[in-house]
N, C-alpha and C. Protein backbone atom coordinates (compact mmCIF):
# COMPACT_ATOMS: atom_id res chain seq x y z
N UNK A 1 49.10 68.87 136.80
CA UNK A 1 49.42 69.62 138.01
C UNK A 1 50.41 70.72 137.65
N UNK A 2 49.97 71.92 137.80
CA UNK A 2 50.91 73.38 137.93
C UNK A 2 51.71 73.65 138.71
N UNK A 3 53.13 73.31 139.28
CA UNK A 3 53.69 74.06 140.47
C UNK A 3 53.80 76.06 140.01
N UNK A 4 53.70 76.53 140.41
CA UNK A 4 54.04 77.93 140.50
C UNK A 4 54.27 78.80 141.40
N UNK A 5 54.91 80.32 141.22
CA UNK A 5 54.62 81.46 142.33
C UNK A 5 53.02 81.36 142.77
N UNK A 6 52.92 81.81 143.70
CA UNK A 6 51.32 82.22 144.57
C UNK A 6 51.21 83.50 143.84
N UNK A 7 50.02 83.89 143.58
CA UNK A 7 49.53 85.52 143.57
C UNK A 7 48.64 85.49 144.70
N UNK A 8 48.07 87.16 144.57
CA UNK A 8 47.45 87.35 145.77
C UNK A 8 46.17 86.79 145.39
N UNK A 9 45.59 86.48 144.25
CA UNK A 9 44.72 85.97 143.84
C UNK A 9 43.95 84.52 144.48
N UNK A 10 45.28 83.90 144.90
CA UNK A 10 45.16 82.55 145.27
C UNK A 10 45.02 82.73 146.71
N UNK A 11 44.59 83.52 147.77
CA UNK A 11 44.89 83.83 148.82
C UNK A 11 43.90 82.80 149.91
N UNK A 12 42.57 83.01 148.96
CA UNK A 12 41.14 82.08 149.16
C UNK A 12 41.68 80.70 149.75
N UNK A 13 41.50 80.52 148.21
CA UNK A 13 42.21 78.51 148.42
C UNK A 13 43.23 78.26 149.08
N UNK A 14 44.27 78.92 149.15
CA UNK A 14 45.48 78.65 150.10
C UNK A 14 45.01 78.80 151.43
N UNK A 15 44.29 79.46 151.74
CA UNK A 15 43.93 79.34 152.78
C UNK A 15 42.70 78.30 153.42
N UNK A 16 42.36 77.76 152.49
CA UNK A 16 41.20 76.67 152.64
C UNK A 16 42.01 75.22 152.93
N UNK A 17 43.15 75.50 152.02
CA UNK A 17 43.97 74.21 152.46
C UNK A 17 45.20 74.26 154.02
N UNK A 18 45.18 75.74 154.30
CA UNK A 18 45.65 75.52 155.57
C UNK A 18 44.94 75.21 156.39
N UNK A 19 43.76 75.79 156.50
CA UNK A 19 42.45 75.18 157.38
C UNK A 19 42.49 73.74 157.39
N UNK A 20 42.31 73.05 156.54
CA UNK A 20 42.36 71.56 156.37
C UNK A 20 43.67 70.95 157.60
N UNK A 21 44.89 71.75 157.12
CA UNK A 21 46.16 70.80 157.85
C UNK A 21 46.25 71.76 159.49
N UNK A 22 45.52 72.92 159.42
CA UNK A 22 46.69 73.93 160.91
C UNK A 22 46.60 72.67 162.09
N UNK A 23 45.78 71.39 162.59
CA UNK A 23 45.40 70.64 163.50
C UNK A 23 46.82 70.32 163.94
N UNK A 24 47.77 70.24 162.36
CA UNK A 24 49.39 69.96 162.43
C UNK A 24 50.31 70.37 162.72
N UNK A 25 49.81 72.27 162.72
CA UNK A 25 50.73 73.10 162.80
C UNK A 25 51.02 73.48 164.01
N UNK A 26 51.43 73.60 165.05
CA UNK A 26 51.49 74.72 166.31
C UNK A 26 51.81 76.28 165.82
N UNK A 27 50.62 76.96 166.30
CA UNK A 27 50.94 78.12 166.17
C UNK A 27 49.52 78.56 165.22
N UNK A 28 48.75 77.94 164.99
CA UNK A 28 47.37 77.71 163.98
C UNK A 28 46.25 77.54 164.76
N UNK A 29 45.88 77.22 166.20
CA UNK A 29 45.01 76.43 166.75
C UNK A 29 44.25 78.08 166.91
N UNK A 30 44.43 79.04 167.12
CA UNK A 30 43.39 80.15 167.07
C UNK A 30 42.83 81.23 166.06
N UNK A 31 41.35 81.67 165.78
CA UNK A 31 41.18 82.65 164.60
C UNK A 31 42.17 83.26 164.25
N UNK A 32 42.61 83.94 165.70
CA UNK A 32 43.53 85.19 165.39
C UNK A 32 44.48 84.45 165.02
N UNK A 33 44.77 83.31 165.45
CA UNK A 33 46.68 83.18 164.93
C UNK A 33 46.63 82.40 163.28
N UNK A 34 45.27 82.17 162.57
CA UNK A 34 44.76 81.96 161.45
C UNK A 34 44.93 83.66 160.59
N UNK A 35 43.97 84.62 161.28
CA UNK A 35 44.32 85.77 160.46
C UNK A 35 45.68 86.11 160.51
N UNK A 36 46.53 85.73 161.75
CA UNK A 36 47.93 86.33 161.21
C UNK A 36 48.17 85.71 160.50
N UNK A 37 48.47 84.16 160.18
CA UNK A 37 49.09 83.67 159.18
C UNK A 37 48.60 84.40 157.92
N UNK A 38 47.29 84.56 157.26
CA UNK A 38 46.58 84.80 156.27
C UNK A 38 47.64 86.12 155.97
N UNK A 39 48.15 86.99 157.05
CA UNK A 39 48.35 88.26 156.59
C UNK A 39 50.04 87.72 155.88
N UNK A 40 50.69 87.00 156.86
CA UNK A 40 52.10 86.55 157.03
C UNK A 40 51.99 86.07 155.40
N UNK A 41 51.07 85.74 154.64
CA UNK A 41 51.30 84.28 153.35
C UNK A 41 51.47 85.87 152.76
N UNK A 42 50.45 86.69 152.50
CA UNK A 42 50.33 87.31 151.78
C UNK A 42 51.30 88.96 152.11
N UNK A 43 52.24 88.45 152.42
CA UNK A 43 53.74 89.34 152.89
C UNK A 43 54.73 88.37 151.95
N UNK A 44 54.11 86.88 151.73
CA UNK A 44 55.24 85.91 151.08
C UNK A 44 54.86 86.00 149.74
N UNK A 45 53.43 86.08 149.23
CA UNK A 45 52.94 86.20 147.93
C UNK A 45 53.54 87.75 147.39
N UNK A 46 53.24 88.76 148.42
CA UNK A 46 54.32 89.85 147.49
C UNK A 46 55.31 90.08 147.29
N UNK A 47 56.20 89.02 148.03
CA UNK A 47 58.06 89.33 147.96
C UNK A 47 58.10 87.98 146.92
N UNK A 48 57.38 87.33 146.06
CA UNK A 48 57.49 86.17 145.10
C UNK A 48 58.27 85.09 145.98
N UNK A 49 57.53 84.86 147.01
CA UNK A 49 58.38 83.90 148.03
C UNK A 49 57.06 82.90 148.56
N UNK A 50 56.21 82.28 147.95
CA UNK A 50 55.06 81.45 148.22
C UNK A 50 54.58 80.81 147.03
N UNK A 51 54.69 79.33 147.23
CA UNK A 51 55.24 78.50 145.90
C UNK A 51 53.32 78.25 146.27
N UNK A 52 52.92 77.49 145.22
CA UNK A 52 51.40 76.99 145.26
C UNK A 52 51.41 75.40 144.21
N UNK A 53 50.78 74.31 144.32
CA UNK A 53 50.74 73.29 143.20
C UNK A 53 48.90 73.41 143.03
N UNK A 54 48.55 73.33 141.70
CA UNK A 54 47.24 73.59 141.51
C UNK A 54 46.92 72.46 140.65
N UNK A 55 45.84 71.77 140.93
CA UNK A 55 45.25 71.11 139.89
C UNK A 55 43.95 71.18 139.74
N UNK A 56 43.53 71.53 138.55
CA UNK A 56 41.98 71.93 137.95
C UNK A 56 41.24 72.84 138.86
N UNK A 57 41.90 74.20 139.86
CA UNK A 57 41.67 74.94 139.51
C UNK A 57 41.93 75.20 141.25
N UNK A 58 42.05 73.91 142.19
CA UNK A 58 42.34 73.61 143.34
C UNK A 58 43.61 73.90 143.75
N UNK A 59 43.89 74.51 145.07
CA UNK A 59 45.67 74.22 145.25
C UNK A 59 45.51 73.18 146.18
N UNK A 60 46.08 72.19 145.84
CA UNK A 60 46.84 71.12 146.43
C UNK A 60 47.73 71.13 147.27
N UNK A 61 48.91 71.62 146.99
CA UNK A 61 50.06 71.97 148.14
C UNK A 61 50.48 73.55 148.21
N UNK A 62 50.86 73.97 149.28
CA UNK A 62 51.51 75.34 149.24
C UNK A 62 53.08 75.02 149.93
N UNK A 63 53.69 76.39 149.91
CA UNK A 63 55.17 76.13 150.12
C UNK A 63 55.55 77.52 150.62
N UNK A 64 55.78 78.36 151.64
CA UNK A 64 56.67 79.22 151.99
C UNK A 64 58.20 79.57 152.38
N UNK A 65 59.19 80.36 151.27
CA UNK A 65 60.35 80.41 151.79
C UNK A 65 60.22 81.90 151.81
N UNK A 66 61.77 81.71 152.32
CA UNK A 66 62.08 83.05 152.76
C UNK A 66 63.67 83.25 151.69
N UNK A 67 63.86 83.80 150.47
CA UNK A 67 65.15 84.08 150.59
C UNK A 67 65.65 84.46 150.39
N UNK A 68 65.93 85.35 151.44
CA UNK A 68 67.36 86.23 152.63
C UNK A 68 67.32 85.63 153.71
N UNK A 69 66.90 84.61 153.82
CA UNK A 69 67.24 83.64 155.34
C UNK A 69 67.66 82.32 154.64
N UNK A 70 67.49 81.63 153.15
CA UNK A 70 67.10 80.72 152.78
C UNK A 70 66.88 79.50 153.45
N UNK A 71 65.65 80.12 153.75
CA UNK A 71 65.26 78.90 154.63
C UNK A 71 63.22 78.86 153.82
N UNK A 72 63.12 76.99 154.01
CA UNK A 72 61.68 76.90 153.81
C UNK A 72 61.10 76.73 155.33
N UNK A 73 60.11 77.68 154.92
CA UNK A 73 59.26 78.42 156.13
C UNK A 73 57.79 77.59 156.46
N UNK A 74 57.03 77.00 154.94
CA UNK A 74 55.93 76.44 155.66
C UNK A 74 55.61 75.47 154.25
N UNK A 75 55.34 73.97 154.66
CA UNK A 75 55.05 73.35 153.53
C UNK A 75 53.87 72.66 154.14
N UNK A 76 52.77 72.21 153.11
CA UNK A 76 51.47 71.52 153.61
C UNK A 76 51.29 70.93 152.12
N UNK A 77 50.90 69.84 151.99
CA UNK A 77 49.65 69.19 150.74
C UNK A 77 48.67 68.81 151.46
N UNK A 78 47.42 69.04 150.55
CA UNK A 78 45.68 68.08 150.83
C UNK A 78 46.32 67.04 151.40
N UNK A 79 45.45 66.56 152.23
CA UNK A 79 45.69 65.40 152.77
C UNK A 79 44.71 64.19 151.74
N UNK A 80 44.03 64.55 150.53
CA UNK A 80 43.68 63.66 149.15
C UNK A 80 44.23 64.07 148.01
N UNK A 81 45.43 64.63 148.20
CA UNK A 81 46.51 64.77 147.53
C UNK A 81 47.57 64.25 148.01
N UNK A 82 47.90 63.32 148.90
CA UNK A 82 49.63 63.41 149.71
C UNK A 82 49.37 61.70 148.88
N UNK A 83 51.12 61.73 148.34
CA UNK A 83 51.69 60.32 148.16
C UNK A 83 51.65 60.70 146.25
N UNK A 84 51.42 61.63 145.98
CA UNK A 84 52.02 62.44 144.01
C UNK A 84 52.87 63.26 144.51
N UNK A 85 54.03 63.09 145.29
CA UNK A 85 55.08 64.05 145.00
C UNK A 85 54.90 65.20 145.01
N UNK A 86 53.56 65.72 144.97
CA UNK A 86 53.59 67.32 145.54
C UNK A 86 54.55 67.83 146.16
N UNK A 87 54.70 67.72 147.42
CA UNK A 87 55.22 68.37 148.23
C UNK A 87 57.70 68.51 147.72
N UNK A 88 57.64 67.33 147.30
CA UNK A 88 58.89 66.94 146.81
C UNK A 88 58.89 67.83 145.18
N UNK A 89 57.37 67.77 144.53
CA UNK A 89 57.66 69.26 143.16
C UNK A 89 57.76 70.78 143.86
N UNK A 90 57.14 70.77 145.20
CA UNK A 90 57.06 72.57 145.18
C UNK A 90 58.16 72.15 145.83
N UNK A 91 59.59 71.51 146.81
CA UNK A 91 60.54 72.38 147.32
C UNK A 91 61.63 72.12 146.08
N UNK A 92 61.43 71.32 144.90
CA UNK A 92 62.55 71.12 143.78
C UNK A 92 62.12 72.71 143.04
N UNK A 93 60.98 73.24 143.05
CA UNK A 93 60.49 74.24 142.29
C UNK A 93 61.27 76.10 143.39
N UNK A 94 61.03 75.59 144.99
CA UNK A 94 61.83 76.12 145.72
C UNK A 94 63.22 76.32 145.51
N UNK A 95 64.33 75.44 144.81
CA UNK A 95 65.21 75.27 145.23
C UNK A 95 65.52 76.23 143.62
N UNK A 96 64.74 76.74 142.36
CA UNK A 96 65.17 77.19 141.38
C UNK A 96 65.16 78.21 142.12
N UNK A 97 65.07 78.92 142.94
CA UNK A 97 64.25 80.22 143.40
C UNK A 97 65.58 80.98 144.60
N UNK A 98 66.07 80.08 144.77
CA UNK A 98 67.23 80.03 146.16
C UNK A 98 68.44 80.36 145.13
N UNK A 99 69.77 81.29 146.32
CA UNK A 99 70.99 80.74 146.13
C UNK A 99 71.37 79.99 145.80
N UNK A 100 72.03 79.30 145.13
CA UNK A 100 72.76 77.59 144.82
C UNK A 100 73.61 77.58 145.61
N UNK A 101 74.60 78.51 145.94
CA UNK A 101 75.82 78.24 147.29
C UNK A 101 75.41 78.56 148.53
N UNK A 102 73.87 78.63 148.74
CA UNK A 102 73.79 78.93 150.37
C UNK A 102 72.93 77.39 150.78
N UNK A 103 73.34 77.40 152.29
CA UNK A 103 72.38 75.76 152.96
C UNK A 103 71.28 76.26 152.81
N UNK A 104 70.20 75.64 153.03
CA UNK A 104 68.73 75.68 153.05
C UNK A 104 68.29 75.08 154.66
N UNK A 105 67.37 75.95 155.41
CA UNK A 105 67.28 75.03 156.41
C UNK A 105 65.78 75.26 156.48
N UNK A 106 65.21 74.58 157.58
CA UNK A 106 63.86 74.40 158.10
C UNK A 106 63.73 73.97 159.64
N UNK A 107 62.54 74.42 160.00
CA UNK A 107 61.96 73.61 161.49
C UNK A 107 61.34 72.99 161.52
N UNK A 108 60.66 71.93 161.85
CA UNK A 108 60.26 70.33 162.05
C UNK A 108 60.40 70.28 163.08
N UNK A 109 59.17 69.08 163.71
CA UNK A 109 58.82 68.28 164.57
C UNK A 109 60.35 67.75 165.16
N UNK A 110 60.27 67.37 166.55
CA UNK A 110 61.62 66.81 167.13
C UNK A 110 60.82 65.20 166.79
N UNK A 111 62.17 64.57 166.76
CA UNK A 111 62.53 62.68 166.65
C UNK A 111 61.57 62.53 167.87
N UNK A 112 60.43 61.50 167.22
CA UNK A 112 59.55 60.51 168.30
C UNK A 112 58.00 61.59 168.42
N UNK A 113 57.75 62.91 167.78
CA UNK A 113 56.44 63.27 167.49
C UNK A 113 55.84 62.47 166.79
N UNK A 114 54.82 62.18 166.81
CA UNK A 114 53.66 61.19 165.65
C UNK A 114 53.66 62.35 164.63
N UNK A 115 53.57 63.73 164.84
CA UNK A 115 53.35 64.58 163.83
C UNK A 115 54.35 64.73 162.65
N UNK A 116 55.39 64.18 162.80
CA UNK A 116 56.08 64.65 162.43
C UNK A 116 57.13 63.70 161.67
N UNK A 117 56.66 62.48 161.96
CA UNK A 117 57.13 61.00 161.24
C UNK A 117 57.29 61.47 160.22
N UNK A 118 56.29 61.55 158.87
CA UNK A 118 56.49 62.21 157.42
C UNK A 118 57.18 63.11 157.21
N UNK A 119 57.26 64.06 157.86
CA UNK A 119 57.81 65.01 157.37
C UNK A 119 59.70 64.84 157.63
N UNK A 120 59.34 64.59 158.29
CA UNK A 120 61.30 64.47 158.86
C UNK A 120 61.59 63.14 158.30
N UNK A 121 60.79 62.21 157.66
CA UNK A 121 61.50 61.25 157.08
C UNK A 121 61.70 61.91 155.53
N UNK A 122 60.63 62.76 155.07
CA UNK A 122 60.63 63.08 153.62
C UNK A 122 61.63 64.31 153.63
N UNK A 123 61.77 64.51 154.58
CA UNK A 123 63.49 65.83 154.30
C UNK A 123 64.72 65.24 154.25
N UNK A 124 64.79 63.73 154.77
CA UNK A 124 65.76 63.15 155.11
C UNK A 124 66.03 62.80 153.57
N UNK A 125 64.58 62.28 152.84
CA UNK A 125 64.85 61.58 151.79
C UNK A 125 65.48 62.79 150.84
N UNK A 126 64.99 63.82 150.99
CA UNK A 126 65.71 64.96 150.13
C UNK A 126 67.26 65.55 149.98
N UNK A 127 67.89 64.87 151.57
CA UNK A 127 69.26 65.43 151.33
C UNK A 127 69.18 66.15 152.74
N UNK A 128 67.63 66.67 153.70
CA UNK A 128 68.37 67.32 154.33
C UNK A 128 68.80 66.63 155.38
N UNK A 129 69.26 67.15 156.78
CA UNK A 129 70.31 66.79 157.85
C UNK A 129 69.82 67.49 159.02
N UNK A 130 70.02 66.52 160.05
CA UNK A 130 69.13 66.80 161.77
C UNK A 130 70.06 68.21 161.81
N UNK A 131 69.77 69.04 162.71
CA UNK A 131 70.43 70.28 163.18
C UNK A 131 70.04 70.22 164.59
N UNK A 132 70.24 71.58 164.98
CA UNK A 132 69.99 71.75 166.45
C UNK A 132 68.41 71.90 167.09
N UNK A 133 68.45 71.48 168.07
CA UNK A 133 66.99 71.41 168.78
C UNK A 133 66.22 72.55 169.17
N UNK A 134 65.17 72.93 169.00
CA UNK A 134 65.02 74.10 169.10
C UNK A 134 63.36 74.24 169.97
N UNK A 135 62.87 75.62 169.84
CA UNK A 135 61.06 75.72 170.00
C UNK A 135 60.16 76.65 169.21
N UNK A 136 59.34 75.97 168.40
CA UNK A 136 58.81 76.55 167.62
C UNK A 136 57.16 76.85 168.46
N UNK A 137 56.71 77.98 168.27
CA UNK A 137 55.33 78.36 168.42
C UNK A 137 55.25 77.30 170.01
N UNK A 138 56.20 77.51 171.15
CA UNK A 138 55.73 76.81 172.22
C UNK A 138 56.06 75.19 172.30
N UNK A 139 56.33 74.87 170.93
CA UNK A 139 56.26 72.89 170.41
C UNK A 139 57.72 72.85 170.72
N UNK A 140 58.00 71.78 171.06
CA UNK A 140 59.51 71.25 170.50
C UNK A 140 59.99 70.63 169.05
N UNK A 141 60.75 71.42 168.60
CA UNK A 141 61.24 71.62 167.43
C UNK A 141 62.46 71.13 166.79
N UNK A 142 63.17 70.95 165.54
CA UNK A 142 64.84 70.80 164.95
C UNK A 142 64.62 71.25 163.39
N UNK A 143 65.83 71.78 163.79
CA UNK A 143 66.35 72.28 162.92
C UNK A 143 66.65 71.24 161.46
N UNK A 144 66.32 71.31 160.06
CA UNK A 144 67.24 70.44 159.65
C UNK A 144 67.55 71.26 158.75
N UNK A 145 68.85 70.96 157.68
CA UNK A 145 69.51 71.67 157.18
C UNK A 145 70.19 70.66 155.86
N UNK A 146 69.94 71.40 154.88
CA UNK A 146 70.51 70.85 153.04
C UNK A 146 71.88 71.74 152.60
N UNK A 147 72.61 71.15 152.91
CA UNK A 147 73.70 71.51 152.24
C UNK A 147 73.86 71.88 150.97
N UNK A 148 74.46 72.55 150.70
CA UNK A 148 74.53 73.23 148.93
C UNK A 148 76.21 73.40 148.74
């Protein structure tokens, strides 16, 4: 398994594997809000800010940050990929890429979504920390946040 930067090259498959997860995402459920994202990744693939994990020739997980906000913006693995640490190699591969003295934050599912069990338990396991409540794409949302 490869973690790396995205090129624009990879634009295809990354996008074959968001198709797979957007059911998860709010803010994914329409073409159009599919072509924006498509345009949004590939605004992250040219600022070297869109991590990718590839194996045999597949991407497996993707990863969007941002940083001048340092914040991670969008993480997904295959769902016949989840439970190899993917997702825990692209934000350790994220974190070479960041400030070392700035927090890192993200938005996530609020406490008691079904969607969102994994994910807010696997940030927890990373270090990060509940923040403030928020709304993402219409959903109810939190903030969490990694101290540095």
């Amino acid at each position: 398994m490869e973690i790396k930067l995205a090129t624009l090259r990879d634009i295809d498959a990354w996008m074959i594997l968001v198709e797979q997860v957007r059911d998860i995402f709010p803010g994914l459920e329409t073409a159009e809000a599919m072509e924006e994202h498509r345009a949004t990744v590939l605004r992250f693939m040219e600022s070297s800010s869109a991590i990718c994990a590839v194996e045999e020739d597949k991407i497996t997980g993707i990863l969007l940050f941002s940083k001048k906000a340092s914040e991670l913006c969008f993480l997904a693995v295959d769902p016949a990929y989840r439970r190899q640490h993917i997702a825990q190699k692209l934000v350790t591969f994220m974190l070479t890429q960041l400030d070392a003295g700035k927090d890192i934050s993200l938005i996530t599912y609020q406490e008691g979504d079904p969607n969102g069990q994994a994910a807010r338990a696997f940030y927890k396991r990373l270090g990060f920390s509940e923040g403030r409540l928020t709304e993402e794409f219409g959903h109810p949302a939190q903030e969490f946040i990694l101290k540095r």
